[in-house]
PDB file of N, CA and C in Angstrom:
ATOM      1  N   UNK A   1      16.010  72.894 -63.350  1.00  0.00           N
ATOM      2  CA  UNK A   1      14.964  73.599 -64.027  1.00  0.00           C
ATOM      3  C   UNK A   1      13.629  72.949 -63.680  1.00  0.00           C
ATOM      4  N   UNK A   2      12.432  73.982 -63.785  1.00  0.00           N
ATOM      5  CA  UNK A   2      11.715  73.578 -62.825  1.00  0.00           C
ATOM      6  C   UNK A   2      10.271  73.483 -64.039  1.00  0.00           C
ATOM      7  N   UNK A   3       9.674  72.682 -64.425  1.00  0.00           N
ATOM      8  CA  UNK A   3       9.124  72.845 -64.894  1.00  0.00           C
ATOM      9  C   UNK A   3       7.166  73.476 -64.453  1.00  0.00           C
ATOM     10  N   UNK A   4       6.659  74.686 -64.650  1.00  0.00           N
ATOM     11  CA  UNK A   4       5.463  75.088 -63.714  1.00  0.00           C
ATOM     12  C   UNK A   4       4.481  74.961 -64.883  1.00  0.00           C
ATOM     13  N   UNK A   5       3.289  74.259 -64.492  1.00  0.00           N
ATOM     14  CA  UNK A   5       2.245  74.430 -65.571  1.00  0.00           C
ATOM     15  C   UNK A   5       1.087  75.037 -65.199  1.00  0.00           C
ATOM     16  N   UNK A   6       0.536  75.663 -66.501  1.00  0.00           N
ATOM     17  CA  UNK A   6      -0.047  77.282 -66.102  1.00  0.00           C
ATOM     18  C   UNK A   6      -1.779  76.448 -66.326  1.00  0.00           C
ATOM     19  N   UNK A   7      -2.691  77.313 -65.799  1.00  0.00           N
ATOM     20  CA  UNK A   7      -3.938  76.877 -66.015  1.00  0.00           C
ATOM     21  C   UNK A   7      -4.410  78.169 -66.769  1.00  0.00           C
ATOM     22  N   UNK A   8      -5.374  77.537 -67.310  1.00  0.00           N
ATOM     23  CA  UNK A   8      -6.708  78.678 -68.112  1.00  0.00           C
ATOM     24  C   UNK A   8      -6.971  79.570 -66.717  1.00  0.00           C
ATOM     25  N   UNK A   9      -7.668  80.422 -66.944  1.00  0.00           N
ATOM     26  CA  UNK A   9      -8.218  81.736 -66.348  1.00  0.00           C
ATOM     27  C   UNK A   9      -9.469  80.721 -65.700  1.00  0.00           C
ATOM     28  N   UNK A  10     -10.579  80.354 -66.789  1.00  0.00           N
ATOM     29  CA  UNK A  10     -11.723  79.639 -66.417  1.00  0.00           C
ATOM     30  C   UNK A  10     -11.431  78.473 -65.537  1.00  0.00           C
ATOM     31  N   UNK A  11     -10.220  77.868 -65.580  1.00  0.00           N
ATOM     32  CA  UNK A  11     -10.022  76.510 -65.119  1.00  0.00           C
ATOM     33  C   UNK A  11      -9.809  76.913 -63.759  1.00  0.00           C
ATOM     34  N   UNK A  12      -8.644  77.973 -63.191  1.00  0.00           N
ATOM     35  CA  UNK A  12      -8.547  78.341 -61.933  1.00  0.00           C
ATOM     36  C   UNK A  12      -9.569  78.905 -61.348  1.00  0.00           C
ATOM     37  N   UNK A  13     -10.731  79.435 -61.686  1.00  0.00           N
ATOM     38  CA  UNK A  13     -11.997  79.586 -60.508  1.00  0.00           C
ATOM     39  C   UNK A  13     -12.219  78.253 -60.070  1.00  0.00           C
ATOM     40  N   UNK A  14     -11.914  77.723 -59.139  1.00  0.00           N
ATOM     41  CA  UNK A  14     -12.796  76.764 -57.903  1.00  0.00           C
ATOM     42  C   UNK A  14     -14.219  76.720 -58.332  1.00  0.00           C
ATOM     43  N   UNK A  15     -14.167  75.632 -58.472  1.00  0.00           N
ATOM     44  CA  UNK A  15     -15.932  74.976 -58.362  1.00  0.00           C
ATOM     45  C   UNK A  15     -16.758  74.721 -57.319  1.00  0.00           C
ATOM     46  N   UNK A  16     -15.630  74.904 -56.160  1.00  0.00           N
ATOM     47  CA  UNK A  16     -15.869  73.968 -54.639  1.00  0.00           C
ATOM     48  C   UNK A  16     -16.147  75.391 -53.930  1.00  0.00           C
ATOM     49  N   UNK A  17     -15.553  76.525 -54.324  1.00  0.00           N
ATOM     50  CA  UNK A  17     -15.735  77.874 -53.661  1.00  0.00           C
ATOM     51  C   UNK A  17     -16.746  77.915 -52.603  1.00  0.00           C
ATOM     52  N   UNK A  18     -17.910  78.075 -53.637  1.00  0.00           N
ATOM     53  CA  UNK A  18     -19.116  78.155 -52.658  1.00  0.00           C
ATOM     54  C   UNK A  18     -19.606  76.990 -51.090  1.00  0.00           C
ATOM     55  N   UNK A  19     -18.941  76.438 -51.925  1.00  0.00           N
ATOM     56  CA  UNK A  19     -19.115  75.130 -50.649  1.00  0.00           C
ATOM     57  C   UNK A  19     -18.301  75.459 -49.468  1.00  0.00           C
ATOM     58  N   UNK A  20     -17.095  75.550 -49.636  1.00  0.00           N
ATOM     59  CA  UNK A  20     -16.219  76.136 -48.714  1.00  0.00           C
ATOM     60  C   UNK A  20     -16.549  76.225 -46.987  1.00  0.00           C
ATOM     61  N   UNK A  21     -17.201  77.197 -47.161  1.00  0.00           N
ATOM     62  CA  UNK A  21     -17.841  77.469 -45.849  1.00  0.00           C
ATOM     63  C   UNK A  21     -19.001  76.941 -45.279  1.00  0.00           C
ATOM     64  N   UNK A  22     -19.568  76.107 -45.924  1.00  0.00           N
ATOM     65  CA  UNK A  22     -20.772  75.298 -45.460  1.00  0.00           C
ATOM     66  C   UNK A  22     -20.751  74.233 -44.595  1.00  0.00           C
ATOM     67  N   UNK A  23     -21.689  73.532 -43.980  1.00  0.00           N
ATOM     68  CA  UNK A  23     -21.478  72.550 -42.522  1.00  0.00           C
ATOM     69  C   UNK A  23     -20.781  71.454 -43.877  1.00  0.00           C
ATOM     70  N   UNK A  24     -19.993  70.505 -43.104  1.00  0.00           N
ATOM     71  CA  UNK A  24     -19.137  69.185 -43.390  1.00  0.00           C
ATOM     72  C   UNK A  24     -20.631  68.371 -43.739  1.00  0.00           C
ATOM     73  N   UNK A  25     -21.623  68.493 -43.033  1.00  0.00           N
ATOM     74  CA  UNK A  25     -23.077  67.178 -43.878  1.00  0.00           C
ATOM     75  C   UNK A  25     -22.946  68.097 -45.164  1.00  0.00           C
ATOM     76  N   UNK A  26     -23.252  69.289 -45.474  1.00  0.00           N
ATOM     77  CA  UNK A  26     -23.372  69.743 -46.670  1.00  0.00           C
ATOM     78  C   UNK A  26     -22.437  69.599 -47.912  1.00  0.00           C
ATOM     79  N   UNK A  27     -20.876  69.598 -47.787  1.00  0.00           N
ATOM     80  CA  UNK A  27     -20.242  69.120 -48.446  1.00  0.00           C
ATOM     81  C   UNK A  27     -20.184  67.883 -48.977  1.00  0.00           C
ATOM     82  N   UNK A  28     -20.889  66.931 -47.973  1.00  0.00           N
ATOM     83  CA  UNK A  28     -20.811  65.244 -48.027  1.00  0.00           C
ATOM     84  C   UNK A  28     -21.750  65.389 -48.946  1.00  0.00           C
ATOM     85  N   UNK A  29     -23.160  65.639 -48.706  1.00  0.00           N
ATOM     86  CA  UNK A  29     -23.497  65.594 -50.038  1.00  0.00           C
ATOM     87  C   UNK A  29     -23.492  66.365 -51.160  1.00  0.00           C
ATOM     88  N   UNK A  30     -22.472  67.244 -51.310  1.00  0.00           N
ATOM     89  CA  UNK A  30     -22.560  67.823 -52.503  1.00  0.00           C
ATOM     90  C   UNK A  30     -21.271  66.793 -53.103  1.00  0.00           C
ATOM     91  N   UNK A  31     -20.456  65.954 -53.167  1.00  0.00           N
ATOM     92  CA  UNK A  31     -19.524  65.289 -53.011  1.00  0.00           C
ATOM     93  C   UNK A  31     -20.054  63.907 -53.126  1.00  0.00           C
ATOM     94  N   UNK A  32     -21.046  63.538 -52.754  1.00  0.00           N
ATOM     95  CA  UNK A  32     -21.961  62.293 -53.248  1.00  0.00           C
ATOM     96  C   UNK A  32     -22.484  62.794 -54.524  1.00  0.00           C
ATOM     97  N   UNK A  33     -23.686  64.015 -54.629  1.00  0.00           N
ATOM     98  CA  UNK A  33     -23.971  63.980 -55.672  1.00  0.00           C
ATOM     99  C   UNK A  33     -22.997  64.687 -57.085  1.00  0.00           C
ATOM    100  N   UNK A  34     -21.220  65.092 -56.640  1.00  0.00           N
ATOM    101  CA  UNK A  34     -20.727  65.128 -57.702  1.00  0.00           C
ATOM    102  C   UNK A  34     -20.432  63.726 -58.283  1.00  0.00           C
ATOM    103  N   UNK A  35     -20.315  62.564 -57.346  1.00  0.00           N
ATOM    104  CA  UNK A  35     -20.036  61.507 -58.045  1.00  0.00           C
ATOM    105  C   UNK A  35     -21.624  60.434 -58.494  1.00  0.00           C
ATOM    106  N   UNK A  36     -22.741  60.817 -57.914  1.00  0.00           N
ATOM    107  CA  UNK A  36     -24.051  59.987 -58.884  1.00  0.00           C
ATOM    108  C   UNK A  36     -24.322  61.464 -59.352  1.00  0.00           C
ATOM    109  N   UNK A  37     -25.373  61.046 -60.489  1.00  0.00           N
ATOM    110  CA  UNK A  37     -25.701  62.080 -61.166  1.00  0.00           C
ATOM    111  C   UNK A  37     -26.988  62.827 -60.758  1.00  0.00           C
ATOM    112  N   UNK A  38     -27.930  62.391 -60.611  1.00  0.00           N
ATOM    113  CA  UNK A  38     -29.372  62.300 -59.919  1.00  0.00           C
ATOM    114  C   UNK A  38     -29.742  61.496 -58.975  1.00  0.00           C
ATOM    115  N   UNK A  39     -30.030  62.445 -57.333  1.00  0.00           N
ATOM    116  CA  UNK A  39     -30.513  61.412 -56.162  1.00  0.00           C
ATOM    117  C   UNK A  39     -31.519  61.868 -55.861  1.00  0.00           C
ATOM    118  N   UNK A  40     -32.527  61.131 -54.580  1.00  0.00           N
ATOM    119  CA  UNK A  40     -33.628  61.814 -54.419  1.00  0.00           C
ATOM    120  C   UNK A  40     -32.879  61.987 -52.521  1.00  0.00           C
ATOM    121  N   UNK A  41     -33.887  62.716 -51.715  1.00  0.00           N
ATOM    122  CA  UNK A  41     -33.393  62.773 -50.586  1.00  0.00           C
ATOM    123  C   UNK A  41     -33.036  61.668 -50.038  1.00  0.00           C
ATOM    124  N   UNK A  42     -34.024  60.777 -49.591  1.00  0.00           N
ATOM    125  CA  UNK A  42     -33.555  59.371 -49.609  1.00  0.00           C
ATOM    126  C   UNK A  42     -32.417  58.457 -49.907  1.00  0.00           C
ATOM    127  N   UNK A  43     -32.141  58.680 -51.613  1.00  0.00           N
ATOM    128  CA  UNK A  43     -30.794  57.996 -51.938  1.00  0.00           C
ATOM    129  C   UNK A  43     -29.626  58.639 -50.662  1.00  0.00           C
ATOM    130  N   UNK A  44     -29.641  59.861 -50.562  1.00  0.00           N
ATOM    131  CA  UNK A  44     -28.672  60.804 -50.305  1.00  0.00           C
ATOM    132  C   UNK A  44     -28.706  60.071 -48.569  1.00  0.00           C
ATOM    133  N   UNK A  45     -29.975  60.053 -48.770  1.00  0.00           N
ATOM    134  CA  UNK A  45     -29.569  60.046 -46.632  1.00  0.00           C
ATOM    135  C   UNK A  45     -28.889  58.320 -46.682  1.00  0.00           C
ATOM    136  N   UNK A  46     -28.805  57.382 -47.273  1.00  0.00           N
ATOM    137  CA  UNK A  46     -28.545  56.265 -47.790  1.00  0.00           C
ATOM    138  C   UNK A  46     -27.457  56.083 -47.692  1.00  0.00           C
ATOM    139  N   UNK A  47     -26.762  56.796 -49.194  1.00  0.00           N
ATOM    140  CA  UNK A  47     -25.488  57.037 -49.818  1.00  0.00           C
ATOM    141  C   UNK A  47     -24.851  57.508 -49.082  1.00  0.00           C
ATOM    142  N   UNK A  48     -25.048  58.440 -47.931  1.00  0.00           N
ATOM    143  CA  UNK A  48     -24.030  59.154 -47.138  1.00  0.00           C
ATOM    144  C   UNK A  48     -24.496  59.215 -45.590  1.00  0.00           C
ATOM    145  N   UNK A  49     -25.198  57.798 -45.407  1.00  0.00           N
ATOM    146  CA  UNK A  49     -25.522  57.624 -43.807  1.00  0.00           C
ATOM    147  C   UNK A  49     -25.699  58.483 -42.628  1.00  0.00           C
ATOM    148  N   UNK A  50     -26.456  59.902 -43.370  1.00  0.00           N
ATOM    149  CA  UNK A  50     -26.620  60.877 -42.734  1.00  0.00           C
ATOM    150  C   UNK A  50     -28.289  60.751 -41.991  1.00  0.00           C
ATOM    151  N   UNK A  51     -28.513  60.989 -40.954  1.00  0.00           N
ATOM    152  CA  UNK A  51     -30.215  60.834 -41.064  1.00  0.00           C
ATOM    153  C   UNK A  51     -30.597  61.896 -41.821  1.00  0.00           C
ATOM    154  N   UNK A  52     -32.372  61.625 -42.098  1.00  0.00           N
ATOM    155  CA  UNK A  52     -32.943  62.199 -43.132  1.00  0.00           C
ATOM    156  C   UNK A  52     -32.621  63.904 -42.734  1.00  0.00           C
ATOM    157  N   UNK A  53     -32.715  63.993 -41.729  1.00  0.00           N
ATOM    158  CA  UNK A  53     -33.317  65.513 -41.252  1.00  0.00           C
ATOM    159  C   UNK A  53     -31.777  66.292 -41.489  1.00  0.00           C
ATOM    160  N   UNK A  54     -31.047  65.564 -41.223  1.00  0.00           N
ATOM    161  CA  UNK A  54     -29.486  66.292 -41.954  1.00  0.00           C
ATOM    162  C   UNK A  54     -28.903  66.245 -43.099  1.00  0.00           C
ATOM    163  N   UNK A  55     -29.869  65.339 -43.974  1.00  0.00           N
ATOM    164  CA  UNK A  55     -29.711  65.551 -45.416  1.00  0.00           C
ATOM    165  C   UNK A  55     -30.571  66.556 -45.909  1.00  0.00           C
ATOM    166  N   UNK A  56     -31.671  66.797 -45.122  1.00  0.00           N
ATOM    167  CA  UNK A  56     -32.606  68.106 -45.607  1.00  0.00           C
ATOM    168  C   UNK A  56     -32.223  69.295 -45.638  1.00  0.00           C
ATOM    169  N   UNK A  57     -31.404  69.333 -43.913  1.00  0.00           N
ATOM    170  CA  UNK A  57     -31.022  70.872 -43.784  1.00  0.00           C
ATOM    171  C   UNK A  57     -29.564  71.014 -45.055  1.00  0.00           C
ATOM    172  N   UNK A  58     -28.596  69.730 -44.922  1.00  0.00           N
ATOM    173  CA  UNK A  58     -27.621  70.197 -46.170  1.00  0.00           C
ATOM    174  C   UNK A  58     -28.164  70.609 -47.552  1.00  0.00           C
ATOM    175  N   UNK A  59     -28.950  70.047 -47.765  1.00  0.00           N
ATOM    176  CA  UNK A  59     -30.089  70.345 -49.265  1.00  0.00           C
ATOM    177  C   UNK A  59     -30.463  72.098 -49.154  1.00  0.00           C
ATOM    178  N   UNK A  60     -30.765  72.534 -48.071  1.00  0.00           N
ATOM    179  CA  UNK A  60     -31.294  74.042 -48.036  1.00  0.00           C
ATOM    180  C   UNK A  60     -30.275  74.988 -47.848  1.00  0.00           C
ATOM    181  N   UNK A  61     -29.184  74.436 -47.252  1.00  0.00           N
ATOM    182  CA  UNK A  61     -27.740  75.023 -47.285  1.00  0.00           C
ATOM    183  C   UNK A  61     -27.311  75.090 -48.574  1.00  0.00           C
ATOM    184  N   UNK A  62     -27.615  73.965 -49.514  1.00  0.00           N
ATOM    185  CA  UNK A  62     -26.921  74.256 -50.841  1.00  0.00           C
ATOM    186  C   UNK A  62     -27.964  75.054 -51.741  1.00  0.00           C
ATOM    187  N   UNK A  63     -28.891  74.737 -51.508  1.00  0.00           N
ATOM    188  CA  UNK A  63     -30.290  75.708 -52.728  1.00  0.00           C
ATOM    189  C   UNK A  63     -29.909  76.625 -52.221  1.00  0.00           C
ATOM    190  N   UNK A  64     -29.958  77.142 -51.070  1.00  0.00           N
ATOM    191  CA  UNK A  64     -29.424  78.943 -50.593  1.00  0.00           C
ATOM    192  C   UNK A  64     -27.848  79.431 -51.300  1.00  0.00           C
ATOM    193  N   UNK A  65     -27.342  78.499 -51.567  1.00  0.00           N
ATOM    194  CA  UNK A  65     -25.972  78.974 -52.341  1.00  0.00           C
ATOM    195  C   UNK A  65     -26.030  78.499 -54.016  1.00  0.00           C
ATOM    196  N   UNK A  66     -26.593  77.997 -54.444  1.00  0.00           N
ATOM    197  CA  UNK A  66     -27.429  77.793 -55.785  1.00  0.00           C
ATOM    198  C   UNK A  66     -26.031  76.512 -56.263  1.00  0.00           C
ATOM    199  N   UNK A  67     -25.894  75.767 -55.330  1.00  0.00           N
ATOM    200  CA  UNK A  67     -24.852  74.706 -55.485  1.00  0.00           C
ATOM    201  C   UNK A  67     -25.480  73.701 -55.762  1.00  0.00           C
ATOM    202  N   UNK A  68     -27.021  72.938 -56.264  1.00  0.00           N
ATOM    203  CA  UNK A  68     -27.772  72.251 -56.303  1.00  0.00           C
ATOM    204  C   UNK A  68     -29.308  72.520 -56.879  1.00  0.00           C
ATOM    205  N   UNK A  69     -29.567  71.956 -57.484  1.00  0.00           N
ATOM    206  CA  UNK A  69     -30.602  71.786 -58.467  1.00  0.00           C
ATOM    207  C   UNK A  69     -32.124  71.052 -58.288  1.00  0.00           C
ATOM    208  N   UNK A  70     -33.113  71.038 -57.867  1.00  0.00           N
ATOM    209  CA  UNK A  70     -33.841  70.296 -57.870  1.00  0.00           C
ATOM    210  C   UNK A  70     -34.955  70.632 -58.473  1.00  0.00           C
ATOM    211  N   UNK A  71     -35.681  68.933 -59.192  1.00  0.00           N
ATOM    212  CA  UNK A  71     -36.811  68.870 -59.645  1.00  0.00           C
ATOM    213  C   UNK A  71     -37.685  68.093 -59.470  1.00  0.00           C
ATOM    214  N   UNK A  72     -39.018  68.204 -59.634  1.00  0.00           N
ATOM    215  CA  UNK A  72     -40.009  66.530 -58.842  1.00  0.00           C
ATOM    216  C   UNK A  72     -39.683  65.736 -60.212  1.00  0.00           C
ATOM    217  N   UNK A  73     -39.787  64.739 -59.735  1.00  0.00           N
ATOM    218  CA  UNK A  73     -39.463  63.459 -60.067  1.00  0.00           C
ATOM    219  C   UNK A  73     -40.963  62.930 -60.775  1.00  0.00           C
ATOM    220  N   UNK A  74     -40.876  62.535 -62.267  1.00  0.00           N
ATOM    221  CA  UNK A  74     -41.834  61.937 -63.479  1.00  0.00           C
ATOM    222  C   UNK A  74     -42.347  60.533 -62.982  1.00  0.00           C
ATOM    223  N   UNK A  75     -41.968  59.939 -62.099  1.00  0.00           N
ATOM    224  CA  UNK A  75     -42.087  58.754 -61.532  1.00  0.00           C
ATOM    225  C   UNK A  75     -43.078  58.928 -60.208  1.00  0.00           C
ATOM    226  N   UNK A  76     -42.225  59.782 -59.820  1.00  0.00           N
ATOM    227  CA  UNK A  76     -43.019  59.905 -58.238  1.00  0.00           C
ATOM    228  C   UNK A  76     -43.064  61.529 -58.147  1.00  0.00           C
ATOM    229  N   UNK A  77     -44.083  61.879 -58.232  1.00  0.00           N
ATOM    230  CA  UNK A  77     -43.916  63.466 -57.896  1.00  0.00           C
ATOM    231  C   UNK A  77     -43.893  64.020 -56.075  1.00  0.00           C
ATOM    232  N   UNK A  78     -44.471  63.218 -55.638  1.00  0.00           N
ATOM    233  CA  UNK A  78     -44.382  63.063 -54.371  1.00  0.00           C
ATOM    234  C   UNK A  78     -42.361  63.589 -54.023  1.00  0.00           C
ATOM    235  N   UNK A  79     -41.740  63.294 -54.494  1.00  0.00           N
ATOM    236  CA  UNK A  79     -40.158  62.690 -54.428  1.00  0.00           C
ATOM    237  C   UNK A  79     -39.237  64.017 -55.615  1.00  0.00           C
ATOM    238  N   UNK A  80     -38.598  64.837 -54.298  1.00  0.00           N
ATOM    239  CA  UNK A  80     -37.716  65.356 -55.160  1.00  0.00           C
ATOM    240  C   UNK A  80     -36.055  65.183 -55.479  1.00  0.00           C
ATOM    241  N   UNK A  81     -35.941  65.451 -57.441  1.00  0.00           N
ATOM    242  CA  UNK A  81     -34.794  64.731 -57.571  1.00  0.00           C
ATOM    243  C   UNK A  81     -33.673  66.043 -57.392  1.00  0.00           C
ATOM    244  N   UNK A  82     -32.651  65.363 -56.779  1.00  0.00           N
ATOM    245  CA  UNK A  82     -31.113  66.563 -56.833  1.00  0.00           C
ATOM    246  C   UNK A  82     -30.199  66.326 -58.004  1.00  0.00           C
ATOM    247  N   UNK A  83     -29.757  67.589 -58.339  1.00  0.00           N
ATOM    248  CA  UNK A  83     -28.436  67.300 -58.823  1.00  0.00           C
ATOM    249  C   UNK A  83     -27.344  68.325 -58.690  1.00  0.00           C
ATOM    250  N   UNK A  84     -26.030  68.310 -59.007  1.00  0.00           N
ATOM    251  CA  UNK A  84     -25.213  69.267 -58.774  1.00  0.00           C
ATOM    252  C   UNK A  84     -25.297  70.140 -59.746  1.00  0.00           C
ATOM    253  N   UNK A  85     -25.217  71.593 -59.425  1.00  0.00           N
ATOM    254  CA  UNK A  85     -25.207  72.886 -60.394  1.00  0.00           C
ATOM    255  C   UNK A  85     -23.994  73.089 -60.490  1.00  0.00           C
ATOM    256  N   UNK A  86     -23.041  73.346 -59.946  1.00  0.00           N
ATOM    257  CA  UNK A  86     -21.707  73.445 -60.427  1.00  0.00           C
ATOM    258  C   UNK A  86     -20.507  72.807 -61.339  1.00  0.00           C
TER     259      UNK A  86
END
């Protein structure tokens, strides 16, 4: 006997869906910033040893799929902060 355990309706939609099809830099950081909470581009190109210019284009890959959040930063407005929307 086999025991199968069932999920909620809400629980089985994928969170990762949208990501799916996006370049592998874009996942990396959506996958960095599921595990910190708030980065700025910088942290990100850092945290995931991507150069800057391929942490930018993954950043516009995810705002175009609304997988990411950003706001200027109270500290530095110059400096915008990310976070994950999903």
């Amino acid at each position: 006997m086999s025991a199968t355990k069932t999920v909620p309706a809400e629980e089985s939609s994928d969170r990762w869906e949208s990501v799916r099809e996006l370049p592998p830099s874009a996942k990396l950081v959506a996958k960095v910033l599921d595990y910190n909470d708030t980065l700025t581009q910088s942290q990100l190109a850092e945290e995931t040893l991507l150069p800057a210019r391929t942490v930018r284009y993954a950043l516009t890959r995810l705002e175009e799929e609304n997988v990411v959040d950003s706001r200027f930063s109270f500290s530095d407005a110059r400096k915008r902060l990310y976070t994950l929307a999903i």
